[in-house]
PDB file of N, CA and C in Angstrom:
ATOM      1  N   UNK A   1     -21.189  -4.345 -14.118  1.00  0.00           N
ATOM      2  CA  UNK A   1     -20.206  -5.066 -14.894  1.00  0.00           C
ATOM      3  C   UNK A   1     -18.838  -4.953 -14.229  1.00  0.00           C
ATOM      4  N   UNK A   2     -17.719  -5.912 -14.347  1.00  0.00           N
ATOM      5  CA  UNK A   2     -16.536  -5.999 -14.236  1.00  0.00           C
ATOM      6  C   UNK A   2     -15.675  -5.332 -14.984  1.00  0.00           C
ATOM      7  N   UNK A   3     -14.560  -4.897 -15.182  1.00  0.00           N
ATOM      8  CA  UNK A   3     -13.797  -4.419 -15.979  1.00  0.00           C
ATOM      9  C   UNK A   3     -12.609  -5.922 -16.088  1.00  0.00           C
ATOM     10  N   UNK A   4     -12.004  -5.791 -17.294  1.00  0.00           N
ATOM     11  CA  UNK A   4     -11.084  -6.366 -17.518  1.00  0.00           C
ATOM     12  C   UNK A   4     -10.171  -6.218 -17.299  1.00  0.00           C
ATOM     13  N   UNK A   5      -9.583  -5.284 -16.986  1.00  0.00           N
ATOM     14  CA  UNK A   5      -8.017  -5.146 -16.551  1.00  0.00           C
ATOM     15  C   UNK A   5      -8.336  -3.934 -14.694  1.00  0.00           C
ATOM     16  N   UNK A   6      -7.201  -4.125 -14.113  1.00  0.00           N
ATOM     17  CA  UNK A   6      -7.927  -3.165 -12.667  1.00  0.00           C
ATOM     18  C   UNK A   6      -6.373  -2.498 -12.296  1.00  0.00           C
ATOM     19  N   UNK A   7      -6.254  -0.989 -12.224  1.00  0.00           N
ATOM     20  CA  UNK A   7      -5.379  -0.415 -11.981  1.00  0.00           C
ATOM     21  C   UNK A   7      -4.763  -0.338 -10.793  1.00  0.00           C
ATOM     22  N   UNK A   8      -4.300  -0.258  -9.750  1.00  0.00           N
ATOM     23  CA  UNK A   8      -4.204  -0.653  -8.599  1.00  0.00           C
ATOM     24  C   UNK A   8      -2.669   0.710  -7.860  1.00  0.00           C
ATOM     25  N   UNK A   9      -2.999   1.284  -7.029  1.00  0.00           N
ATOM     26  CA  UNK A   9      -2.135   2.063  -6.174  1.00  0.00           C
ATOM     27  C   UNK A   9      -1.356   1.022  -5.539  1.00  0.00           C
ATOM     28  N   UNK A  10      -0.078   1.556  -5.753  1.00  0.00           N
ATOM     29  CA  UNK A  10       1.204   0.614  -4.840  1.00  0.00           C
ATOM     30  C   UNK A  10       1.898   1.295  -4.084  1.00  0.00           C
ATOM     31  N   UNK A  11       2.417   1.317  -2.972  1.00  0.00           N
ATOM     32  CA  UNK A  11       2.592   2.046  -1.955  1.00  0.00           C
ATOM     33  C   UNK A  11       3.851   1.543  -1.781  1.00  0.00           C
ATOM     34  N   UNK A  12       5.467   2.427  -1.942  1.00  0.00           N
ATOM     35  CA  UNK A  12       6.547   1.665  -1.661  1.00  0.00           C
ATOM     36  C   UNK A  12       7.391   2.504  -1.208  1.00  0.00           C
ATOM     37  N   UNK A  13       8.763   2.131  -0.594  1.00  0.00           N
ATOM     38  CA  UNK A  13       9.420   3.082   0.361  1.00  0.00           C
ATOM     39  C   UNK A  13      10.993   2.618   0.016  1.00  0.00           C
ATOM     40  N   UNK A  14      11.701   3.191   0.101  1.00  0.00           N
ATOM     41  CA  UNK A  14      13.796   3.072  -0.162  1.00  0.00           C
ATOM     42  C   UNK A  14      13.609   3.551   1.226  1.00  0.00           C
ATOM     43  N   UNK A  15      15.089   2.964   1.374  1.00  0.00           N
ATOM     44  CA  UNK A  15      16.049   3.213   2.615  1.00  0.00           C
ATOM     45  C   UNK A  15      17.031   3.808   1.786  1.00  0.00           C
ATOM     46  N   UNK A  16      17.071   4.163   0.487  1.00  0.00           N
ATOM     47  CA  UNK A  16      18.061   5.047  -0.355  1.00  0.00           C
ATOM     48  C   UNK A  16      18.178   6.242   0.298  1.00  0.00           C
ATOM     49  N   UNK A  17      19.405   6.981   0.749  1.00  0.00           N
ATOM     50  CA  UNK A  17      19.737   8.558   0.937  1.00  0.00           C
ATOM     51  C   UNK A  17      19.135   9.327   0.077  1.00  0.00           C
ATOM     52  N   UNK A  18      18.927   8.534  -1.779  1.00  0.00           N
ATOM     53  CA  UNK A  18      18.548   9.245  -2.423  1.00  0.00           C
ATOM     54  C   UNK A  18      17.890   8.235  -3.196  1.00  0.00           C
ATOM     55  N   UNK A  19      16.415   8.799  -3.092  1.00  0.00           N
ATOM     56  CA  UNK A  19      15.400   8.184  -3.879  1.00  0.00           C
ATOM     57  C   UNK A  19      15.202   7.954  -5.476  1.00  0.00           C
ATOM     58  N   UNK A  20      16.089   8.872  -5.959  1.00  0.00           N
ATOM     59  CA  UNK A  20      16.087   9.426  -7.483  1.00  0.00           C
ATOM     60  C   UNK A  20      17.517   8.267  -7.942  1.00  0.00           C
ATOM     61  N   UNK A  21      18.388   7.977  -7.024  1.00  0.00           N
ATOM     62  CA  UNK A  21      19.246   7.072  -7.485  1.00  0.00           C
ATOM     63  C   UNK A  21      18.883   5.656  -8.413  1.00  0.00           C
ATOM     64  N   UNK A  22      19.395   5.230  -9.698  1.00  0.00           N
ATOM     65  CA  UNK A  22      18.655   3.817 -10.186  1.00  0.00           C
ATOM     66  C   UNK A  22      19.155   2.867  -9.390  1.00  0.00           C
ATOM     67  N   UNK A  23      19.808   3.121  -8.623  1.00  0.00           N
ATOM     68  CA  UNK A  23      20.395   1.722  -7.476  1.00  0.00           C
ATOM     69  C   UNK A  23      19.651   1.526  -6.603  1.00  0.00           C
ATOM     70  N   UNK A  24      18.572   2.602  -6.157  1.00  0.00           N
ATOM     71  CA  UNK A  24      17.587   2.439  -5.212  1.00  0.00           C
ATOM     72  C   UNK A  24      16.879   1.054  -5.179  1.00  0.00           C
ATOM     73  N   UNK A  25      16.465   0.260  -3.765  1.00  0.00           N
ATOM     74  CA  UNK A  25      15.735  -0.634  -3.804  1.00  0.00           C
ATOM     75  C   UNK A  25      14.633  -0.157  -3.153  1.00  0.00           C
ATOM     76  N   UNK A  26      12.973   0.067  -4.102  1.00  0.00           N
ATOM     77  CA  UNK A  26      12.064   0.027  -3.745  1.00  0.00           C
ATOM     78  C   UNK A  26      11.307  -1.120  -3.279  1.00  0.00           C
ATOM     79  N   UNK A  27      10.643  -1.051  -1.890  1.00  0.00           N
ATOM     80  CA  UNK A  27      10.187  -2.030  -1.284  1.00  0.00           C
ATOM     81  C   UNK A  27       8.691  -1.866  -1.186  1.00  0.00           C
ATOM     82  N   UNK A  28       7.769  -2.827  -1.559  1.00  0.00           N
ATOM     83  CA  UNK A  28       6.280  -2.451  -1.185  1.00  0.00           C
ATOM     84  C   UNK A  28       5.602  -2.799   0.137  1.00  0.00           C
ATOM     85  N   UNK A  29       4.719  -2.103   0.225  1.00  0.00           N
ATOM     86  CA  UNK A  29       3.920  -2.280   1.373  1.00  0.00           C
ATOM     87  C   UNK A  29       2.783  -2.978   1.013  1.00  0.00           C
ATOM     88  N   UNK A  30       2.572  -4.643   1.846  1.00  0.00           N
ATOM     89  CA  UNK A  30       1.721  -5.132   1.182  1.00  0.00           C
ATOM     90  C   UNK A  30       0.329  -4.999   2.326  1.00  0.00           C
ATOM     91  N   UNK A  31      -0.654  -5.039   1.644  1.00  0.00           N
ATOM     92  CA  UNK A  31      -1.975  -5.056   2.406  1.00  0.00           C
ATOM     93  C   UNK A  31      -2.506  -5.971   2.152  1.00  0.00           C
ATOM     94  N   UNK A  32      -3.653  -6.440   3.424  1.00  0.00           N
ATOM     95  CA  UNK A  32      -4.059  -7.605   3.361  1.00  0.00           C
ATOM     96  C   UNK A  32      -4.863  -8.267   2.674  1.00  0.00           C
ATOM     97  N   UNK A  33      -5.665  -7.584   2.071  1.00  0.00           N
ATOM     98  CA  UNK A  33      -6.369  -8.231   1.297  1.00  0.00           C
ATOM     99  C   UNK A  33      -6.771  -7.558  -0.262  1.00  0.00           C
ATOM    100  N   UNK A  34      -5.828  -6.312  -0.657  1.00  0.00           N
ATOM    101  CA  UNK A  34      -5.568  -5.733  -1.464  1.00  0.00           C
ATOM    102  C   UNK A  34      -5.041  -7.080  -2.409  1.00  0.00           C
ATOM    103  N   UNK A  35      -5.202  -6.956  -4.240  1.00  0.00           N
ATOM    104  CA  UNK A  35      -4.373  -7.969  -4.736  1.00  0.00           C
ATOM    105  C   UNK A  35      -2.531  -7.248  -4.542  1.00  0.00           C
ATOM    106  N   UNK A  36      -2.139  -7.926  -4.642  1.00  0.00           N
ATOM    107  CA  UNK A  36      -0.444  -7.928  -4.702  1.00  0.00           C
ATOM    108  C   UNK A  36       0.079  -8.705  -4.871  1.00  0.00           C
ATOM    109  N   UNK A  37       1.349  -9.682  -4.130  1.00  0.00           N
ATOM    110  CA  UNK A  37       2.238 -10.811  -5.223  1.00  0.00           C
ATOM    111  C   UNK A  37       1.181 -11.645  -5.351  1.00  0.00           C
ATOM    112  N   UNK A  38       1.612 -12.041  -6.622  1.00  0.00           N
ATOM    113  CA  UNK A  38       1.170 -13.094  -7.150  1.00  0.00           C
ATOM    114  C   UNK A  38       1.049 -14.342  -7.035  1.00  0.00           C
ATOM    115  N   UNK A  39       2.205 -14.730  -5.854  1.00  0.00           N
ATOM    116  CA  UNK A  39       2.338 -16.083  -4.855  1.00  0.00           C
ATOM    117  C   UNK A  39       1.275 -16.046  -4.229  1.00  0.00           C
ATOM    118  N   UNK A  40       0.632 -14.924  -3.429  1.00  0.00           N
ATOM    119  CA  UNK A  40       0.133 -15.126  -2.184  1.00  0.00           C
ATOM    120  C   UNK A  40      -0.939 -15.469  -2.945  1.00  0.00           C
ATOM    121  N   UNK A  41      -1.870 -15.989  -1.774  1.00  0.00           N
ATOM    122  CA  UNK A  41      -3.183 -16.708  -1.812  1.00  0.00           C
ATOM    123  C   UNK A  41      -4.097 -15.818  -1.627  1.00  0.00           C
ATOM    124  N   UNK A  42      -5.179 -15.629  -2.411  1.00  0.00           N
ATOM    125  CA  UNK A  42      -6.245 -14.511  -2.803  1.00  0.00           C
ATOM    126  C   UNK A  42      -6.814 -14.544  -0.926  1.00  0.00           C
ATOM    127  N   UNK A  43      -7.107 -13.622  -0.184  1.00  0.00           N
ATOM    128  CA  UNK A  43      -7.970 -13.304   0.416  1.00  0.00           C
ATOM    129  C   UNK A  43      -9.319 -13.598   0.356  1.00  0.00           C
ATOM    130  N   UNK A  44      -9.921 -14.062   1.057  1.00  0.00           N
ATOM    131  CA  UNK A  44     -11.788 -14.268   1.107  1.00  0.00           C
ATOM    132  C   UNK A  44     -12.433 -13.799   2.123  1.00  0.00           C
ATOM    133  N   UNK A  45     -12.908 -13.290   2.797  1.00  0.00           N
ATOM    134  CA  UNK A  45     -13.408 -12.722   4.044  1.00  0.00           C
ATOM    135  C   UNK A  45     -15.169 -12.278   3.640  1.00  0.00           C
ATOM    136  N   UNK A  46     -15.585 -12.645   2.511  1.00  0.00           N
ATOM    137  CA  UNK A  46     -17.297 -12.405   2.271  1.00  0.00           C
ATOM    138  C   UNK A  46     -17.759 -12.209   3.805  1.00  0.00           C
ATOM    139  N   UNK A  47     -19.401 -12.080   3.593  1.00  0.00           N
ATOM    140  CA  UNK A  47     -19.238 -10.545   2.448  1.00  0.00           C
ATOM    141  C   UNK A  47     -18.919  -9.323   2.850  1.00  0.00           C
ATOM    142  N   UNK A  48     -17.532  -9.093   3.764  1.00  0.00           N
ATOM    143  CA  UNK A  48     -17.103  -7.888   3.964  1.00  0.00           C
ATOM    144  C   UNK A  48     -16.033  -7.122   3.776  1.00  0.00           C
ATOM    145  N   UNK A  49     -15.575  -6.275   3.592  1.00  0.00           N
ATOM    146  CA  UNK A  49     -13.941  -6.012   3.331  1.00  0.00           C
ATOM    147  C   UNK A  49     -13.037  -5.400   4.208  1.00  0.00           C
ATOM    148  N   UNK A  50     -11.689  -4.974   4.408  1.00  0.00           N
ATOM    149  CA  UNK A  50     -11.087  -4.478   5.261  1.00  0.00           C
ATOM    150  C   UNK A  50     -11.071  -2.947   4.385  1.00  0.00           C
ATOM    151  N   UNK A  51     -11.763  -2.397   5.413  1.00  0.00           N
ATOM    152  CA  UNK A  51     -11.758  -0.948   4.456  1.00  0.00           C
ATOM    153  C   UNK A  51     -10.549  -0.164   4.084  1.00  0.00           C
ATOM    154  N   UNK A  52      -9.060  -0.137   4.763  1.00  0.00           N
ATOM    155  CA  UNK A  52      -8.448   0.495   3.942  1.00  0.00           C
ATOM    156  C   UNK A  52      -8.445  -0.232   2.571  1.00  0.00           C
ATOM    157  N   UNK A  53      -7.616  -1.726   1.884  1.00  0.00           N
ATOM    158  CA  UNK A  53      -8.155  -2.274   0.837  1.00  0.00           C
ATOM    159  C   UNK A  53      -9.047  -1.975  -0.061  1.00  0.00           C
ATOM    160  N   UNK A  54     -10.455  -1.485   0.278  1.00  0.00           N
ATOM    161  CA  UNK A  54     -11.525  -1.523  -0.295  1.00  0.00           C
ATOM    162  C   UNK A  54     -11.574  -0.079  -0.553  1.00  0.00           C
ATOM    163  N   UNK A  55     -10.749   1.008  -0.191  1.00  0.00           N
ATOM    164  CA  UNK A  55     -10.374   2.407  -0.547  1.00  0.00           C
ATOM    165  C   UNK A  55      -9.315   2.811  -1.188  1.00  0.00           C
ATOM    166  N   UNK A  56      -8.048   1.587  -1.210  1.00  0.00           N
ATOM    167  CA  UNK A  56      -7.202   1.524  -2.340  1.00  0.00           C
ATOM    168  C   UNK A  56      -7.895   1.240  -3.735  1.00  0.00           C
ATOM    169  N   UNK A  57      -8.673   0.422  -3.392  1.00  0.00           N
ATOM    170  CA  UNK A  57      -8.946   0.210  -5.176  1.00  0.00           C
ATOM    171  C   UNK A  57     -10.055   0.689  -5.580  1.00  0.00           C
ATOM    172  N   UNK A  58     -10.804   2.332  -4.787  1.00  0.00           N
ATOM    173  CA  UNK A  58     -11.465   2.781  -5.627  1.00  0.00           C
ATOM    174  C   UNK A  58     -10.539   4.527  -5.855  1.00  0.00           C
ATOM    175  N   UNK A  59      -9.403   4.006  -4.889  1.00  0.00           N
ATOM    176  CA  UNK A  59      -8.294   5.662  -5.151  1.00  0.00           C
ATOM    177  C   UNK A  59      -7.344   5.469  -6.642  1.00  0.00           C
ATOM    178  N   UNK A  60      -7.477   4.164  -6.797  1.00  0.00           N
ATOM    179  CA  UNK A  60      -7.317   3.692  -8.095  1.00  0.00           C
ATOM    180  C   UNK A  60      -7.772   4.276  -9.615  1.00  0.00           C
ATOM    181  N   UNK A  61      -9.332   4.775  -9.310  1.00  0.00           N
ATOM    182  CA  UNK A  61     -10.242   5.037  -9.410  1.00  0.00           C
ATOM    183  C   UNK A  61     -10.097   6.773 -10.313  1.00  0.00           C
ATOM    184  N   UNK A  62      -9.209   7.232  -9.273  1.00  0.00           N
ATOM    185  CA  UNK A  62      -8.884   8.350  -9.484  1.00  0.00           C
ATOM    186  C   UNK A  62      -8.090   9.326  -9.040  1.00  0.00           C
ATOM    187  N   UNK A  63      -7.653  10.667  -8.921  1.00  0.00           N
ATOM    188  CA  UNK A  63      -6.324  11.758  -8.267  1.00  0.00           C
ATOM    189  C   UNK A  63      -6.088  11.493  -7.270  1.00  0.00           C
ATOM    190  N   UNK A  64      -4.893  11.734  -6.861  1.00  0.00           N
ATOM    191  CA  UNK A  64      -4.233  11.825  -5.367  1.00  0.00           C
ATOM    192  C   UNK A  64      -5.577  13.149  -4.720  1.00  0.00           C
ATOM    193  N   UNK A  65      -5.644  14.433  -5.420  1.00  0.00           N
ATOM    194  CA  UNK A  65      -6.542  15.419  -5.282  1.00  0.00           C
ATOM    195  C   UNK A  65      -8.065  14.916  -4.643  1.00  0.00           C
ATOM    196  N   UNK A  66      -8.109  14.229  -5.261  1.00  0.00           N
ATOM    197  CA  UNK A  66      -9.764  13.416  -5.003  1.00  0.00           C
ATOM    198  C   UNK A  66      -9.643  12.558  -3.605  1.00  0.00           C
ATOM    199  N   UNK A  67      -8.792  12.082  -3.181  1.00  0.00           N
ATOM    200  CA  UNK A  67      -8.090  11.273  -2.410  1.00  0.00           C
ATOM    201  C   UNK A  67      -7.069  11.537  -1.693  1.00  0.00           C
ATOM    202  N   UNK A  68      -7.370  13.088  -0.441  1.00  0.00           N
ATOM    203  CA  UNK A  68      -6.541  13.266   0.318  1.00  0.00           C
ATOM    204  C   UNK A  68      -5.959  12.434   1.126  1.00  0.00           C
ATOM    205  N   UNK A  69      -7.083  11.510   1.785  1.00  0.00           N
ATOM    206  CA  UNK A  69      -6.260  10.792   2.904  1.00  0.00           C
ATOM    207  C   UNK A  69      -5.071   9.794   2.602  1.00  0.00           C
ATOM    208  N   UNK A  70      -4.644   9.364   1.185  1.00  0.00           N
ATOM    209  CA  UNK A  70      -4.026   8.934   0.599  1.00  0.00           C
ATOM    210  C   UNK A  70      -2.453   9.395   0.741  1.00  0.00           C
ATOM    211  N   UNK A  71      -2.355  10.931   0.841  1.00  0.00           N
ATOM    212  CA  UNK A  71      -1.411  11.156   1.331  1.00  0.00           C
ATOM    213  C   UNK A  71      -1.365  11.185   2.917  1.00  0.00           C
ATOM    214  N   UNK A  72      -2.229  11.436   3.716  1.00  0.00           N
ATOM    215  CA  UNK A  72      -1.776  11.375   5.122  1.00  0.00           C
ATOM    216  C   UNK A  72      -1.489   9.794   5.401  1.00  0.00           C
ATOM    217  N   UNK A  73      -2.094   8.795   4.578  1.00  0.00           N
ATOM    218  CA  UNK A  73      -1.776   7.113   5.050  1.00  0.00           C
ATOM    219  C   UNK A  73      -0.325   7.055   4.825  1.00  0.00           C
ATOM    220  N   UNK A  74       0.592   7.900   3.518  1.00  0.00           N
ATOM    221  CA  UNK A  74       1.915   7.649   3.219  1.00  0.00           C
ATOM    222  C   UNK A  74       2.293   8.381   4.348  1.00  0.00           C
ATOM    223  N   UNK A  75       2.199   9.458   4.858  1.00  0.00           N
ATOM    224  CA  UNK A  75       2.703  10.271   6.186  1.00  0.00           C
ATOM    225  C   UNK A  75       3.101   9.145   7.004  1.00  0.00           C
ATOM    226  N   UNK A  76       1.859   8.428   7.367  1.00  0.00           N
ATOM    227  CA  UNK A  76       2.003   7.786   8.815  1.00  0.00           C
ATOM    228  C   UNK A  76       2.779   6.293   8.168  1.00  0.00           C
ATOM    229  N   UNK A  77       3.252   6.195   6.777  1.00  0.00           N
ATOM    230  CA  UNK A  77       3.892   4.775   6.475  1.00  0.00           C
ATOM    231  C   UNK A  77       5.214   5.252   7.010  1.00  0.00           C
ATOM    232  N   UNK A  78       5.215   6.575   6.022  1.00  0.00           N
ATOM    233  CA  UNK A  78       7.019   6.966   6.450  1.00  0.00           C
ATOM    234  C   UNK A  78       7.055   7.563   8.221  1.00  0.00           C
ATOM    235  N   UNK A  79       6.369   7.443   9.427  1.00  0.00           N
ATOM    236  CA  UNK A  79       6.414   8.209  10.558  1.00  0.00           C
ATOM    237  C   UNK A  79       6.891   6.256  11.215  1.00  0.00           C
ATOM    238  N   UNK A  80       6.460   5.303  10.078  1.00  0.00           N
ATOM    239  CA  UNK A  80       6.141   4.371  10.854  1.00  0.00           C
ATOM    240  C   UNK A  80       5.008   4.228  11.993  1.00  0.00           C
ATOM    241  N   UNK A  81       3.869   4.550  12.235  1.00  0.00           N
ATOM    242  CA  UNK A  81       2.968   4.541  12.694  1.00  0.00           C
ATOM    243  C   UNK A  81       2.339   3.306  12.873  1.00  0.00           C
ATOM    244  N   UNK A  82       2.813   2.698  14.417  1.00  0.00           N
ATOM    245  CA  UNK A  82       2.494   1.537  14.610  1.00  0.00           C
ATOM    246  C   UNK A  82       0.597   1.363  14.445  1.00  0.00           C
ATOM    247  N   UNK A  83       0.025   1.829  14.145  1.00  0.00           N
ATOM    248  CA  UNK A  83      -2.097   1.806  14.530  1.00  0.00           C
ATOM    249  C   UNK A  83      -1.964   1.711  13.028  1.00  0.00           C
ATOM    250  N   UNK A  84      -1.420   2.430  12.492  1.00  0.00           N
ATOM    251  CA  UNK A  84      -1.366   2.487  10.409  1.00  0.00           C
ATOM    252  C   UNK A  84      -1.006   1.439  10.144  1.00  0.00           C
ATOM    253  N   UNK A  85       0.517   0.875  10.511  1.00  0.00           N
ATOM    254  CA  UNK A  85       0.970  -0.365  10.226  1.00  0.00           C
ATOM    255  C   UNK A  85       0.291  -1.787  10.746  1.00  0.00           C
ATOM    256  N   UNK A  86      -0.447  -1.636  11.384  1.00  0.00           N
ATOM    257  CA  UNK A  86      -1.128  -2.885  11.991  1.00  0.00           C
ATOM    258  C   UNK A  86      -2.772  -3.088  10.595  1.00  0.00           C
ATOM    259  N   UNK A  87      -2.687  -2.191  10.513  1.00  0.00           N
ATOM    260  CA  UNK A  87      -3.630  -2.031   8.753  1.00  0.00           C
ATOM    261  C   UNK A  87      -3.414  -2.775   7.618  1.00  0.00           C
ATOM    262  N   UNK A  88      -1.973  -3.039   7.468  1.00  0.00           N
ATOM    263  CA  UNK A  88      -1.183  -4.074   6.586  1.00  0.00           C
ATOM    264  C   UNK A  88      -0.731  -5.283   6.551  1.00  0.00           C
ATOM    265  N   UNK A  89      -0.748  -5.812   5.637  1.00  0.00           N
ATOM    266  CA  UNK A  89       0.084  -7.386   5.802  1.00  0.00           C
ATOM    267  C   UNK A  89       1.061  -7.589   6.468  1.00  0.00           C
ATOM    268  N   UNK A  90       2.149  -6.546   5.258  1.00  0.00           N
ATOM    269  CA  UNK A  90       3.547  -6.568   5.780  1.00  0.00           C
ATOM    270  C   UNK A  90       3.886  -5.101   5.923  1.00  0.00           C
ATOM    271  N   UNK A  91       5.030  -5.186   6.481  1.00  0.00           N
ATOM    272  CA  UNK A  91       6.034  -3.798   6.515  1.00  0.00           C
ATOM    273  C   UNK A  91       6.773  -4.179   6.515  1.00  0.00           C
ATOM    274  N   UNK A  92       7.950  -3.562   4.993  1.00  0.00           N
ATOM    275  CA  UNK A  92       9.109  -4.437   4.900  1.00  0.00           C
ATOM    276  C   UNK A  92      10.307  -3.387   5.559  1.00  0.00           C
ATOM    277  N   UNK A  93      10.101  -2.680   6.441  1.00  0.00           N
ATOM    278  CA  UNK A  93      10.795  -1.676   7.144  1.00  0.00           C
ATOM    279  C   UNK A  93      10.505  -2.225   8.655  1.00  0.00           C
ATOM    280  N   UNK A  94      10.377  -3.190   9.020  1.00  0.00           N
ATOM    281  CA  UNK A  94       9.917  -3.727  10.218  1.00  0.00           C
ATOM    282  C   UNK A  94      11.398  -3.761  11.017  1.00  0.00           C
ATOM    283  N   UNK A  95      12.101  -3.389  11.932  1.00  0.00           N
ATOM    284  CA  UNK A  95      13.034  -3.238  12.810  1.00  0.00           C
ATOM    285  C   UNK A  95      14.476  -2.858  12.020  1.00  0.00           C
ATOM    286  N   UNK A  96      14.009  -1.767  11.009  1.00  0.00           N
ATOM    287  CA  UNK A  96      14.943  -0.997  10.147  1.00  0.00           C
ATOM    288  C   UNK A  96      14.635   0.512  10.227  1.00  0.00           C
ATOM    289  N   UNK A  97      15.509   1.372  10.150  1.00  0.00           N
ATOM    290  CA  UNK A  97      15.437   3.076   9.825  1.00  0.00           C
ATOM    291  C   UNK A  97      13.883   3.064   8.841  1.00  0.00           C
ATOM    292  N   UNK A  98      12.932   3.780   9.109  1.00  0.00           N
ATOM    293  CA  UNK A  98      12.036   4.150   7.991  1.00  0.00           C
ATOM    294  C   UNK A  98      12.514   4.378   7.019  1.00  0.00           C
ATOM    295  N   UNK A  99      11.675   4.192   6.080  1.00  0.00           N
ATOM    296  CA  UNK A  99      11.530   4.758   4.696  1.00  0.00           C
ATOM    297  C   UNK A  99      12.310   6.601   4.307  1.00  0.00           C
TER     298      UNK A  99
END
């Protein structure tokens, strides 16, 4: 069965000095075939998936704990890690200071 509603991990980064500030602008990291804005056009690639995608939405699923590599993927977002970043749609830190 399907579920009706689907929880989804979002992955986002400030160029804020200080993250805790409410002036902060959080920016997301979009993946490719993960859902995200709502403009974009659904992904189709049957019948296979791009496996990070297809490991976001079962880390969804459950703990950061359960789902170490979850934190080493944010490591290599904030190192900027060009092999990580080529994994994604976008990077909205693309020829800016990291995250």
């Amino acid at each position: 069965s399907i579920t009706k509603e689907r929880t989804e991990v979002i992955l986002q980064g400030t160029s804020s000095l200080d993250p805790n500030d409410p002036t902060a602008v959080w920016e997301e990291f979009e993946f490719k075939c993960k859902p995200g804005d709502l403009r974009r056009r659904p992904c189709l690639i049957s019948p296979y998936h791009y496996r990070l995608d297809w490991l976001m939405w079962f880390a969804a699923f459950q703990t950061y704990e359960q789902n170490e590599w979850i934190i080493h993927l944010a490591g290599k977002l904030l190192a900027q890690e060009q092999e990580t970043l080529s994994l994604l749609a976008t990077n909205p830190f693309a020829g800016r200071h990291p995250p």
